[in-house]
Structure formats: structure tokens, C-alpha cells
C-alpha atoms as a PDB file:
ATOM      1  CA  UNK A   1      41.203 -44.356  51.864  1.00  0.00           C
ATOM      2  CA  UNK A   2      39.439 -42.362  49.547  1.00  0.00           C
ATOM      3  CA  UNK A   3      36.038 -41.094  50.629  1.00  0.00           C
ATOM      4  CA  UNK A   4      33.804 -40.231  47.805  1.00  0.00           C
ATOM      5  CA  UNK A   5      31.974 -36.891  48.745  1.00  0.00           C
ATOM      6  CA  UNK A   6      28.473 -36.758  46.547  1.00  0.00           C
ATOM      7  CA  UNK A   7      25.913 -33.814  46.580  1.00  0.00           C
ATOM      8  CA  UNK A   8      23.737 -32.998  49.324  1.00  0.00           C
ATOM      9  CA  UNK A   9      19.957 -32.404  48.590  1.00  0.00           C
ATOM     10  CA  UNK A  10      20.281 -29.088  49.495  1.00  0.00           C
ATOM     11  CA  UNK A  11      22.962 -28.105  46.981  1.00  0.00           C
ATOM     12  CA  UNK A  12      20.698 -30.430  44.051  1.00  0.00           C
ATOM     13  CA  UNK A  13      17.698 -28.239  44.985  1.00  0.00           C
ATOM     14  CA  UNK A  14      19.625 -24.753  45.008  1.00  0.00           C
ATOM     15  CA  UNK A  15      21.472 -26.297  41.321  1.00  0.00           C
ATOM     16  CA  UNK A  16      17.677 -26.544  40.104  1.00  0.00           C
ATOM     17  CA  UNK A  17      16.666 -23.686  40.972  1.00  0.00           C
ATOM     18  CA  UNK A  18      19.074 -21.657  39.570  1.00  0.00           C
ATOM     19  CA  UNK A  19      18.797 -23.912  36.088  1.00  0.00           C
ATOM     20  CA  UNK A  20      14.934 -23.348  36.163  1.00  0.00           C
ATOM     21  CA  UNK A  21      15.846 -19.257  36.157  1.00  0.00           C
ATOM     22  CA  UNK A  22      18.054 -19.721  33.672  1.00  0.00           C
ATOM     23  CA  UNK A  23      16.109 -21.427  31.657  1.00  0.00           C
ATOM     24  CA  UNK A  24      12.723 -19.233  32.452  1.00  0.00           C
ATOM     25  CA  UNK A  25      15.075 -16.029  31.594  1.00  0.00           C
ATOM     26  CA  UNK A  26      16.623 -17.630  28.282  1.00  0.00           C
ATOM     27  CA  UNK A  27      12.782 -18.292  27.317  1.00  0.00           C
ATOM     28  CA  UNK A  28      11.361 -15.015  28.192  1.00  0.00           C
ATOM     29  CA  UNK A  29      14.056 -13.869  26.030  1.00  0.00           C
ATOM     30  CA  UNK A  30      13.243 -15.917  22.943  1.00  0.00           C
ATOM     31  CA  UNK A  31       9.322 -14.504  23.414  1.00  0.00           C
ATOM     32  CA  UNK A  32      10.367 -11.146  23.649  1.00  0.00           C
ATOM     33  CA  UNK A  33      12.667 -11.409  20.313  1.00  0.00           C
ATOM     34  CA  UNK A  34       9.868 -13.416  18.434  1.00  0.00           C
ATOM     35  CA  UNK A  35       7.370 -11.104  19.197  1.00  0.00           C
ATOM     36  CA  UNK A  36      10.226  -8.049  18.074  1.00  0.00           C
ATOM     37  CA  UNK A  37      10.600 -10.336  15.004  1.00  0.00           C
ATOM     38  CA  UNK A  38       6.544 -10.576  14.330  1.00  0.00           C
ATOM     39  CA  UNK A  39       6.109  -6.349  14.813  1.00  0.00           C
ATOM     40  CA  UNK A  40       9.862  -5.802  12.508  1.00  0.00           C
ATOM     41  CA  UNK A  41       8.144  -7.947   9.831  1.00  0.00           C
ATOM     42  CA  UNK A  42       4.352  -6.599   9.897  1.00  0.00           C
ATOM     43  CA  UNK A  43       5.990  -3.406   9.791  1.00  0.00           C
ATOM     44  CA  UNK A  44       8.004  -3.694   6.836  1.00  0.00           C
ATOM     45  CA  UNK A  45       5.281  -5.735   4.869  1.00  0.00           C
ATOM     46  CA  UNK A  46       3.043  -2.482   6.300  1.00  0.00           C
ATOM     47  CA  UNK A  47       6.011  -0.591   4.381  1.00  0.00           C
ATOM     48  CA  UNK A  48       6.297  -2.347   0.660  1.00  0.00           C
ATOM     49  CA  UNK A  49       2.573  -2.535   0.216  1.00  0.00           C
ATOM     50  CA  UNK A  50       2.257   1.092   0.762  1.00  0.00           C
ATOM     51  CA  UNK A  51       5.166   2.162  -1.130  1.00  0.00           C
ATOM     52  CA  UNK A  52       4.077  -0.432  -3.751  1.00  0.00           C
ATOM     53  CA  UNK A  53       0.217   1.317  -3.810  1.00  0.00           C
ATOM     54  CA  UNK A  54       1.776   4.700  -4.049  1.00  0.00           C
ATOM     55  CA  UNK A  55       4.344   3.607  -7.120  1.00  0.00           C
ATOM     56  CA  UNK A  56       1.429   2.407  -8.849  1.00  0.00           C
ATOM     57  CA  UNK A  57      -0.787   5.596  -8.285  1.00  0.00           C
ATOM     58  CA  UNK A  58       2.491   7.660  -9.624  1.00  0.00           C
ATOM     59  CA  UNK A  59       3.106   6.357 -12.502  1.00  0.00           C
ATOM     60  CA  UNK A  60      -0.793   6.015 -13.494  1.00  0.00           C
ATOM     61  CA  UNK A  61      -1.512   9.515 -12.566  1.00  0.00           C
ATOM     62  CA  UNK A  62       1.572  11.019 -13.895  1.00  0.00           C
ATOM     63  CA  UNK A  63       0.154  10.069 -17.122  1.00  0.00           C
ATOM     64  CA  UNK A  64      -3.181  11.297 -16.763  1.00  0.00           C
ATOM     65  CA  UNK A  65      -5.366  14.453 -18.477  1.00  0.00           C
ATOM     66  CA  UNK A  66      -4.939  17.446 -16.062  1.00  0.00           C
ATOM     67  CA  UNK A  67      -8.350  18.588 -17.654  1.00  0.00           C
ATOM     68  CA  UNK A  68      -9.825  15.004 -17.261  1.00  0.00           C
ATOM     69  CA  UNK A  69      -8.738  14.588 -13.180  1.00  0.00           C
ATOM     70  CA  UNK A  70     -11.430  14.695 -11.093  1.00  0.00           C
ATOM     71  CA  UNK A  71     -11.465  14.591  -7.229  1.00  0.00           C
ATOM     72  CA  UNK A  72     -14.970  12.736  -5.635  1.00  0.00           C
ATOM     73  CA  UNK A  73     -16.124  15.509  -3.120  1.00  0.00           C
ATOM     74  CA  UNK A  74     -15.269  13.527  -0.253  1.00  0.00           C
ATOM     75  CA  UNK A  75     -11.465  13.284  -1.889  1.00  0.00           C
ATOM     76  CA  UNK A  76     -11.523   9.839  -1.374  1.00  0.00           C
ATOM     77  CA  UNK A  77     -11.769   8.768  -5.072  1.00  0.00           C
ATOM     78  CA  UNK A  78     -10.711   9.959  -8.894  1.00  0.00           C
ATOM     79  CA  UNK A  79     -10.813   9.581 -12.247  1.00  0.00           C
ATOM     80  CA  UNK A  80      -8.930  10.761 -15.000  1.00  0.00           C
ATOM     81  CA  UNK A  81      -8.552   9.959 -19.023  1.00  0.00           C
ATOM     82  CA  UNK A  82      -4.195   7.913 -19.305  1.00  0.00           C
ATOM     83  CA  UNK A  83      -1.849   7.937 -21.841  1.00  0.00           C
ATOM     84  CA  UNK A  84      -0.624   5.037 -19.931  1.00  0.00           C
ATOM     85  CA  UNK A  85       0.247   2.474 -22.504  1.00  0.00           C
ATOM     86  CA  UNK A  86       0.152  -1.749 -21.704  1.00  0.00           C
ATOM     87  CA  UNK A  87       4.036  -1.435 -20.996  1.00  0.00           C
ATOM     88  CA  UNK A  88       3.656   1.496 -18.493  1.00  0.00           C
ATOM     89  CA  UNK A  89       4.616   4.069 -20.812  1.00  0.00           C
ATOM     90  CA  UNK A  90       3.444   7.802 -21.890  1.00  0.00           C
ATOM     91  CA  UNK A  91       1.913   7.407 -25.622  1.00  0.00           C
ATOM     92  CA  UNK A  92       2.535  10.269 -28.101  1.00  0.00           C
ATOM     93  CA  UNK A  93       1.658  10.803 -31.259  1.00  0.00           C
ATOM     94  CA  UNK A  94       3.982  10.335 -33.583  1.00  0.00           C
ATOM     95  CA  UNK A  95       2.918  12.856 -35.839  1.00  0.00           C
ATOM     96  CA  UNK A  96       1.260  15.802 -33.391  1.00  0.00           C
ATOM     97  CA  UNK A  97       3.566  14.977 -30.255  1.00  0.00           C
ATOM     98  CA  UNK A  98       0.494  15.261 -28.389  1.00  0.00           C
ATOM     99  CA  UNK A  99      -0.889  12.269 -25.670  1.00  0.00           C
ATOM    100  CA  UNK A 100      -2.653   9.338 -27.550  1.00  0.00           C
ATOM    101  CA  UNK A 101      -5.208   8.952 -24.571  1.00  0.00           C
ATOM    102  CA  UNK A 102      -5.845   5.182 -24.076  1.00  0.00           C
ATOM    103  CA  UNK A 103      -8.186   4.475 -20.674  1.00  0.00           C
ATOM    104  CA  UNK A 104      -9.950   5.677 -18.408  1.00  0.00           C
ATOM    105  CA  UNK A 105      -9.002   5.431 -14.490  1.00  0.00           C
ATOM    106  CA  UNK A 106     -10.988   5.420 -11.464  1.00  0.00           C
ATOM    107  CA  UNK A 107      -9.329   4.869  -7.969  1.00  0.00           C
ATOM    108  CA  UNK A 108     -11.508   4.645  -5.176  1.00  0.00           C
ATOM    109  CA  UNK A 109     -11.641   3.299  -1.549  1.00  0.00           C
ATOM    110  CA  UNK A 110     -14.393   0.483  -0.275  1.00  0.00           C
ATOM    111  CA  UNK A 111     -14.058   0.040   3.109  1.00  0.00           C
ATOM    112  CA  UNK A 112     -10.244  -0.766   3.691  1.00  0.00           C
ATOM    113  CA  UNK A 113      -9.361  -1.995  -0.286  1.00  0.00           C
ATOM    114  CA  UNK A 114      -8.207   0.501  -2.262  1.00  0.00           C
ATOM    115  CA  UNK A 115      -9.661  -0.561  -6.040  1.00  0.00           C
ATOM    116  CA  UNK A 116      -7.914   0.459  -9.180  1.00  0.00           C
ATOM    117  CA  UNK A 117     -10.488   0.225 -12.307  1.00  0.00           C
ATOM    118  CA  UNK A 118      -9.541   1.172 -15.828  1.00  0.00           C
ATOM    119  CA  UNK A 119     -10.792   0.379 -19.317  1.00  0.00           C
ATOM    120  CA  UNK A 120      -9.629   1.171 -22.859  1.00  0.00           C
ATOM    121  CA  UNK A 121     -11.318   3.685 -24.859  1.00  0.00           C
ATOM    122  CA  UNK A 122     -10.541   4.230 -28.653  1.00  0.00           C
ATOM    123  CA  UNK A 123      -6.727   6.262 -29.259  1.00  0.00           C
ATOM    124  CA  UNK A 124      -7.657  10.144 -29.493  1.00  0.00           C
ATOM    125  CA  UNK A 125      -5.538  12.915 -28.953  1.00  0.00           C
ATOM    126  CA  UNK A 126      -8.069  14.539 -27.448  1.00  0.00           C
ATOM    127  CA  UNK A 127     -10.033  14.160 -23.884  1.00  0.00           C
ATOM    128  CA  UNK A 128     -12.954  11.649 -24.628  1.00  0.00           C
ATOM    129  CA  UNK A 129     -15.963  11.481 -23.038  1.00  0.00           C
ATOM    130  CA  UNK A 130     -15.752   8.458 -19.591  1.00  0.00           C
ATOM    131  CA  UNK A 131     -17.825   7.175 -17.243  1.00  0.00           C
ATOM    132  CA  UNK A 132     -18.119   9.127 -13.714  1.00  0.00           C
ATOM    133  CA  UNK A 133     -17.011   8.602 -10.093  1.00  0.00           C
ATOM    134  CA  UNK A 134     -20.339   6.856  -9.135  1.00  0.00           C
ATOM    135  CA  UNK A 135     -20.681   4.922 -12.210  1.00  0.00           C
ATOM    136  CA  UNK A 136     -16.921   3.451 -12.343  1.00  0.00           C
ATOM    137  CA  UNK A 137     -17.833   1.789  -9.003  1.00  0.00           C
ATOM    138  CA  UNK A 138     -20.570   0.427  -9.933  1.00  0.00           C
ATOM    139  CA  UNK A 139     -19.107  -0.879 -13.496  1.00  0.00           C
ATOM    140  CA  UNK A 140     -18.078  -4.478 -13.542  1.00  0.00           C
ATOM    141  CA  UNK A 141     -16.752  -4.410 -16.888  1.00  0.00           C
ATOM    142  CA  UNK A 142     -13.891  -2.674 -16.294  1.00  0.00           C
ATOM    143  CA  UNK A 143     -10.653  -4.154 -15.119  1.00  0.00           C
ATOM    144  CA  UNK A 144     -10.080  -4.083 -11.735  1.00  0.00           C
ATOM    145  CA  UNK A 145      -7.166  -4.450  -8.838  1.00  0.00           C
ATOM    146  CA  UNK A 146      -7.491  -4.465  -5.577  1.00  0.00           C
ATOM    147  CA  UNK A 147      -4.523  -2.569  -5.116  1.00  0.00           C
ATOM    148  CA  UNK A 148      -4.483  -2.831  -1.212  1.00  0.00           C
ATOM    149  CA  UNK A 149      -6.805  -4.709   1.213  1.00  0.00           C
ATOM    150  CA  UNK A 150      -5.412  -2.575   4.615  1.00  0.00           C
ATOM    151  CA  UNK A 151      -6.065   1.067   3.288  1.00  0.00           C
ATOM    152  CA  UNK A 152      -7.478   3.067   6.736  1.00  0.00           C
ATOM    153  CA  UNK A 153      -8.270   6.079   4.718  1.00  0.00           C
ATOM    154  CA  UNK A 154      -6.746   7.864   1.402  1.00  0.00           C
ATOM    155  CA  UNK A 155      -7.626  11.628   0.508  1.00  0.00           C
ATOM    156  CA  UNK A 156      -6.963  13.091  -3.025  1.00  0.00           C
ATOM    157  CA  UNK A 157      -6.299  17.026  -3.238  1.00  0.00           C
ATOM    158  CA  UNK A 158      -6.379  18.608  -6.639  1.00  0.00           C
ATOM    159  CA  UNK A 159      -3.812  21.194  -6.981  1.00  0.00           C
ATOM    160  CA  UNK A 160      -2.981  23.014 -10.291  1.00  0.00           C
ATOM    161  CA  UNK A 161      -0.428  20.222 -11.780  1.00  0.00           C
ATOM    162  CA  UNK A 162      -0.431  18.458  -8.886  1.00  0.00           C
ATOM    163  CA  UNK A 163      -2.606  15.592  -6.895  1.00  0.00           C
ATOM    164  CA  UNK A 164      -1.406  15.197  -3.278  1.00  0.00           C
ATOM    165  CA  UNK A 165      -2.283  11.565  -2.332  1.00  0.00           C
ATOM    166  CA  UNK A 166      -2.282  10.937   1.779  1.00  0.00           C
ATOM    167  CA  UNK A 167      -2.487   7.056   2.269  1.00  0.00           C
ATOM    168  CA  UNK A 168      -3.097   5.834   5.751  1.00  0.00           C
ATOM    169  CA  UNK A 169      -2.624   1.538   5.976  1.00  0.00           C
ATOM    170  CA  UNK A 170      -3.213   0.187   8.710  1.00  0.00           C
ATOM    171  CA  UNK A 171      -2.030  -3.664   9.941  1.00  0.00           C
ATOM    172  CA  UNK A 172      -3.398  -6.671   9.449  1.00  0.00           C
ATOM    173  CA  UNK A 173      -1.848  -8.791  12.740  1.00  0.00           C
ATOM    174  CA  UNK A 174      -2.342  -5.678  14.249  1.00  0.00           C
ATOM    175  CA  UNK A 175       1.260  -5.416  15.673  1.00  0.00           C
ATOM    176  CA  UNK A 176       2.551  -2.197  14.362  1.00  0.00           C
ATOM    177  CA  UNK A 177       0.073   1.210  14.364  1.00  0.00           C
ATOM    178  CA  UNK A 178      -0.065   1.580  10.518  1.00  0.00           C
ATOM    179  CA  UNK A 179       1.985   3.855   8.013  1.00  0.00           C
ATOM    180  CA  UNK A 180       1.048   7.319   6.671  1.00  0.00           C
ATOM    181  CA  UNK A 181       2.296   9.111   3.467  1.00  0.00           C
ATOM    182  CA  UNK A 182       1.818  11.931   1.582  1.00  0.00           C
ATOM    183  CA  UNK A 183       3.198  11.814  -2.282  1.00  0.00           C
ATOM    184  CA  UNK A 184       2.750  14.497  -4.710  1.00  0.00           C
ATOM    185  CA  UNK A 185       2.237  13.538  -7.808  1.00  0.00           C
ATOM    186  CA  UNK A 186       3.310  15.960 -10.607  1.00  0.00           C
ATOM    187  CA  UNK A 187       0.168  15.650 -13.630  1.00  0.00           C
ATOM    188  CA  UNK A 188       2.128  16.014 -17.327  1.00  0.00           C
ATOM    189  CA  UNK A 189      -0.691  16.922 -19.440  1.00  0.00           C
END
């Protein structure tokens, strides 16, 4: 007759055990590519903001007053006179072909946000009188962005046509060490 052979304990206990390692290693495998996941993802959100911040400080400066930029003495603010106009373009004159000057711009860092401030001013073709460093951070009139809250440190260098921005972020899990780039930004006027 037929004898029905069933598993031993031994070869149940040695089956579990080698299903518990399986499992353990399939699990340390899914924490390791989560955690991947979480340091890919602060990293490229480290990444857009950054490149975002930097996009916005080239096109505003690119527009500004070479003879109205001005670089805070610790180079971690400015100000300048724009042309910038409300749909992001140069203004000219019509007539002249010379900048219609339409706000005044102060960038400046407080603590880890980066603050953009501007105000209108009156159209004139030529460089108005504005507010300084120290008084456009203190002026809560004037529009303001908080352009990025995970800024470690910005410097601005005033070159002859140029500003050289260096932008350090830093993370905000934590998971990634930060981003930092340098952008020249050619000054029209």
C-alpha cells in the first residue's frame, strides 16, 4: 500500500528558517531602496528650488542699473534700480531707447530665507533716488518673497558688468549635504 511520507520537524524548522531570511533580506532591501528613494527626491527638490532661486535672481538682475547695483559689505545682500516690467520684460522707451526704470530691488539673506523685496517707483529714464540696504529690510511696505527658506549662505561679488551670485542650500530632511552654485549674471545697463 501506499505510505504517505509527511515532513519531519526538522525539515519544517530548517523551511522556516530559510523563509524568515528571505523574507528579512527582501525587507532590508525595500529599507535600503526607500531610504535611496527619500535622499534621490530631497536631492532633486534641493535641485529645482535652487535653480528656481537663481532663474529668478537672473532675470531680475539682468535688468537692473549697473550704476544703481550695490553689494552690502558683507556681500550677502543688494539692491539695484529694474527695468523689469510686471510681465518679466526689459522696458524701453519708445522714444529715447533708453531703460524706463520701474522698481527698486533688494535681495537679502535672514537666517536661511533668502527675501526678494521690490517696490515701484515713478517711470524715469534715469537712476532715481531708493531706499538703502539697511532700510529695504526693515521696510514692510514693499513687496516681498521669500524666495527660498533653505539658503545656507549666498555671497554677491560686483564685477564690472557682472554680479557673481554663489548660493549654498542646504536640506530640509537633512538627507542629502546641500547644493552649491555659482551663476554670473551679465548686468545690461
Amino acid at each position: 500500500m501506499f505510505r504517505r511520507r509527511g515532513f519531519t520537524l526538522i525539515e519544517l524548522m530548517i523551511s522556516s528558517v530559510l523563509l524568515l531570511l528571505m523574507l528579512g533580506a527582501a525587507y532590508e532591501a525595500l529599507v535600503l531602496a526607500t531610504r535611496y528613494h527619500q535622499k534621490l527626491s530631497d536631492s532633486t527638490q534641493i535641485q529645482q528650488e535652487t535653480m528656481t532661486v537663481l532663474g529668478r535672481l537672473e532675470r531680475s538682475i539682468s535688468m537692473a542699473s549697473a550704476e544703481s547695483l550695490e553689494v552690502a559689505p558683507d556681500s550677502t545682500a543688494i539692491r539695484y534700480v529694474s527695468a523689469q516690467n510686471d510681465q518679466d520684460f526689459f522696458d524701453l522707451d519708445p522714444i529715447r531707447h533708453t531703460p524706463r526704470w520701474r522698481r527698486w530691488v533688494g535681495v537679502y539673506l535672514d537666517g536661511t530665507t533668502l527675501i526678494y523685496k521690490d517696490q515701484t517707483i515713478p517711470l524715469t529714464t534715469s537712476v532715481p533716488a531708493f531706499p538703502t540696504i539697511a532700510d529695504i529690510k526693515i521696510d514692510t511696505s514693499a513687496h516681498r518673497v521669500d524666495l527660498s527658506k533653505q539658503v545656507r549662505s549666498i555671497l554677491f561679488e560686483d564685477g564690472a558688468s557682472t554680479i557673481s551670485v554663489v548660493l549654498e542650500t542646504q536640506s530640509k530632511a537633512k538627507l542629502t549635504n546641500g547644493l552649491t552654485v555659482l551663476a554670473r549674471i551679465h548686468v545690461a545697463q
